[in-house]
Protein backbone atom coordinates (compact mmCIF):
# COMPACT_ATOMS: atom_id res chain seq x y z
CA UNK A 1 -43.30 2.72 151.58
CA UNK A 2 -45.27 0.83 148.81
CA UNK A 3 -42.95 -1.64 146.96
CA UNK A 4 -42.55 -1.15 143.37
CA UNK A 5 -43.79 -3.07 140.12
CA UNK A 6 -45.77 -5.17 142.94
CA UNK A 7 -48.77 -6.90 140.95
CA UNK A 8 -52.47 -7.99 142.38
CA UNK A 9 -55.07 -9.60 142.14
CA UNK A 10 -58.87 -8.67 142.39
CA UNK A 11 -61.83 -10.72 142.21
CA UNK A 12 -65.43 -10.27 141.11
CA UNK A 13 -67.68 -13.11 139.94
CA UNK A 14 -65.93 -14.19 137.03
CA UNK A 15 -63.58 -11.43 136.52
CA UNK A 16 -60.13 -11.41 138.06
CA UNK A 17 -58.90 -7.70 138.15
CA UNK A 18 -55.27 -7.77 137.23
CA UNK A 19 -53.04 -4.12 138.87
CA UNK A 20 -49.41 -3.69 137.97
CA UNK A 21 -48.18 -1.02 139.90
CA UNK A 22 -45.36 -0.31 137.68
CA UNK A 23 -47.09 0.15 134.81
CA UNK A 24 -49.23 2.84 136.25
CA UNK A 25 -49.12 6.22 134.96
CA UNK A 26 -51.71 8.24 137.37
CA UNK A 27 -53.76 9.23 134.83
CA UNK A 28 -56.54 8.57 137.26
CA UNK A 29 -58.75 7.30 134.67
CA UNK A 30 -60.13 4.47 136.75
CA UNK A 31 -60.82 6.71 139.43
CA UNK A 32 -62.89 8.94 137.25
CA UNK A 33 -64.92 6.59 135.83
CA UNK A 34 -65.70 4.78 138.52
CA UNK A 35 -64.76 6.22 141.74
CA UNK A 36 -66.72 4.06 144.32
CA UNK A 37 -64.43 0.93 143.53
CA UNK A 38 -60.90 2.80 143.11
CA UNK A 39 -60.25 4.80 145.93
CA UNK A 40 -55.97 5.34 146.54
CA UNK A 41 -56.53 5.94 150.14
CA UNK A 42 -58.28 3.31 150.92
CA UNK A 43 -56.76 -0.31 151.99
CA UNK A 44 -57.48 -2.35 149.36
CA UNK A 45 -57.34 0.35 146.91
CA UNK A 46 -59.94 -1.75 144.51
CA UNK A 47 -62.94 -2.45 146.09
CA UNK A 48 -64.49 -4.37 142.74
CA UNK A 49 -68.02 -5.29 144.25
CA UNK A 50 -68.82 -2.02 143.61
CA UNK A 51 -69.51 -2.14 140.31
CA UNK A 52 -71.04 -4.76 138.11
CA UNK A 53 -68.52 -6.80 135.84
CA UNK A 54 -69.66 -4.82 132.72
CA UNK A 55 -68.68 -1.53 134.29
CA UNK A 56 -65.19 -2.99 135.56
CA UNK A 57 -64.31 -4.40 132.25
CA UNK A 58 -65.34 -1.02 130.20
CA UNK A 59 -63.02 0.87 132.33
CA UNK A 60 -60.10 -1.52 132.31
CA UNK A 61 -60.05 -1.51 128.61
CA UNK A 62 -59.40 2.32 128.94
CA UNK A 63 -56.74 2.06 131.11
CA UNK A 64 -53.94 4.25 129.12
CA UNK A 65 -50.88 2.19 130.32
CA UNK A 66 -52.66 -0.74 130.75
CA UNK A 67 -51.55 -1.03 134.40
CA UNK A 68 -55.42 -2.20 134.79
CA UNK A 69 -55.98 -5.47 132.89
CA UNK A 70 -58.39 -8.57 133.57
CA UNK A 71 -58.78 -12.07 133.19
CA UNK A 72 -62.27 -14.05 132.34
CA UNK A 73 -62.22 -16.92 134.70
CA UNK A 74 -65.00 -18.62 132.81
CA UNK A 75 -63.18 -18.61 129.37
CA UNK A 76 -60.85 -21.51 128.44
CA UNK A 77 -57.26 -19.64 127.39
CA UNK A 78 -56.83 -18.89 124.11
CA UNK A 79 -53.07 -19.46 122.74
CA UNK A 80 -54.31 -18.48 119.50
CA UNK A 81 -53.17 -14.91 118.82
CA UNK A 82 -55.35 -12.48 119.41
CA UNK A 83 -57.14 -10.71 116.29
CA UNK A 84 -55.76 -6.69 116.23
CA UNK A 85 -57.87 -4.35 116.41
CA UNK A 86 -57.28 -0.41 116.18
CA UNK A 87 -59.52 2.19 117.97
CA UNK A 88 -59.45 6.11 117.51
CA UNK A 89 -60.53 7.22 121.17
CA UNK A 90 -62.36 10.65 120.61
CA UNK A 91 -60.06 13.65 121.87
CA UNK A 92 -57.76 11.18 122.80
CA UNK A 93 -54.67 8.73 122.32
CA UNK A 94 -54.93 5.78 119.42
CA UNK A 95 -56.00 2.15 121.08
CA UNK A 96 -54.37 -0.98 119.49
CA UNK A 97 -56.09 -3.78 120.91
CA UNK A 98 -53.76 -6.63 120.26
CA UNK A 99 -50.07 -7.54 120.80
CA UNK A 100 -47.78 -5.65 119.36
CA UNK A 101 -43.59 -4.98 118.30
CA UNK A 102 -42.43 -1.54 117.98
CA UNK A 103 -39.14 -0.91 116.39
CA UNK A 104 -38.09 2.64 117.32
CA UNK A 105 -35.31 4.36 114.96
CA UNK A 106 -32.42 3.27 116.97
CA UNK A 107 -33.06 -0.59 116.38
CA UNK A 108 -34.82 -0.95 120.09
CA UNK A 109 -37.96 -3.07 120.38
CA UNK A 110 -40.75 -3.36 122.79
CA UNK A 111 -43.16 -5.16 123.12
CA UNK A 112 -47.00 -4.49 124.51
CA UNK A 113 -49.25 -7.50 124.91
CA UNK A 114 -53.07 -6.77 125.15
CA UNK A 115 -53.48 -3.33 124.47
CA UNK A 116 -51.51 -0.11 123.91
CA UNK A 117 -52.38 3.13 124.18
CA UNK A 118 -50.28 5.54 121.43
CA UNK A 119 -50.21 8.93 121.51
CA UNK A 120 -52.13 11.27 118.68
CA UNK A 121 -51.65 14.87 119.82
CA UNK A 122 -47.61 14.49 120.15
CA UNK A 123 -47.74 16.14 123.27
CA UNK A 124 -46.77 12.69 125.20
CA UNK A 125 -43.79 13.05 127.79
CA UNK A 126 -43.62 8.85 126.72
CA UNK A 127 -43.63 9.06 123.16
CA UNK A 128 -45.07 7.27 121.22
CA UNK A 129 -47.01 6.11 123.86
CA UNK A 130 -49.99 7.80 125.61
CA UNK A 131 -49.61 9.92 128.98
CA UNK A 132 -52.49 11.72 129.04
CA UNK A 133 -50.83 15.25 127.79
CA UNK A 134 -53.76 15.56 125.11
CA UNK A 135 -56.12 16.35 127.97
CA UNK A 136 -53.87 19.28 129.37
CA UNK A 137 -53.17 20.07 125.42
CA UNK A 138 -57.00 20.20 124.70
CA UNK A 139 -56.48 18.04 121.74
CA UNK A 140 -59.57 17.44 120.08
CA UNK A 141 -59.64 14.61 116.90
């Protein structure tokens, strides 16, 4: 039985593939975009030399829960904040590249570092957060 929230680490050149476990929702999205390096069956389940960097980092940064992330090995950290930016993914959820505080209506806060993936078609099981719904929904926007 796999453990849970259990975190590691990949590596390719200069890219360090980060995978929390219990972050992931299964939308599969890695898998479908690139299939030769994620394969759940297989022991490691990231086989990153199958792809180049460019292609690992485009599909990490559409990771919906963010379960995927990666560090640049080559960059010095930054402990500057990070600039926000806001992208609307076609057919899809709303991307806030950034770190963010969310205040529901009850006074609870949470906090998302990096990027977060919020939900646009309101179909979401994990409001306001993306799940993937709008693809069973057939949002379109």
């Amino acid at each position: 039985m796999e453990e849970k929230n259990k975190t590691k680490h990949y590596v390719k050149d200069d890219l360090t593939i980060v995978w929390d476990s219990g972050k992931c929702i299964h939308s599969a999205v890695c898998i479908k975009m690139l299939p030769r390096v994620y394969n759940p069956k297989a022991r490691p389940w990231i086989k990153p030399e199958h792809a180049s960097v460019d292609e690992l980092k485009r599909q990490i940064d559409r990771c919906p829960s963010a379960a995927l992330s990666y560090i640049e090995n080559n960059q010095p950290e930054n402990t500057n904040e990070m600039k926000t930016e806001i992208e609307l993914m076609k057919n899809g959820p709303l991307l806030v590249k950034g770190d963010v505080v969310i205040t529901s209506p009850d006074g609870s806060v949470v906090t998302k570092e990096k990027k977060t993936f919020f939900c646009r078609c309101g179909a979401s099981g994990n409001k306001p957060f993306c799940d993937g719904s709008h693809k069973k929904e057939g949002f379109e926007g």
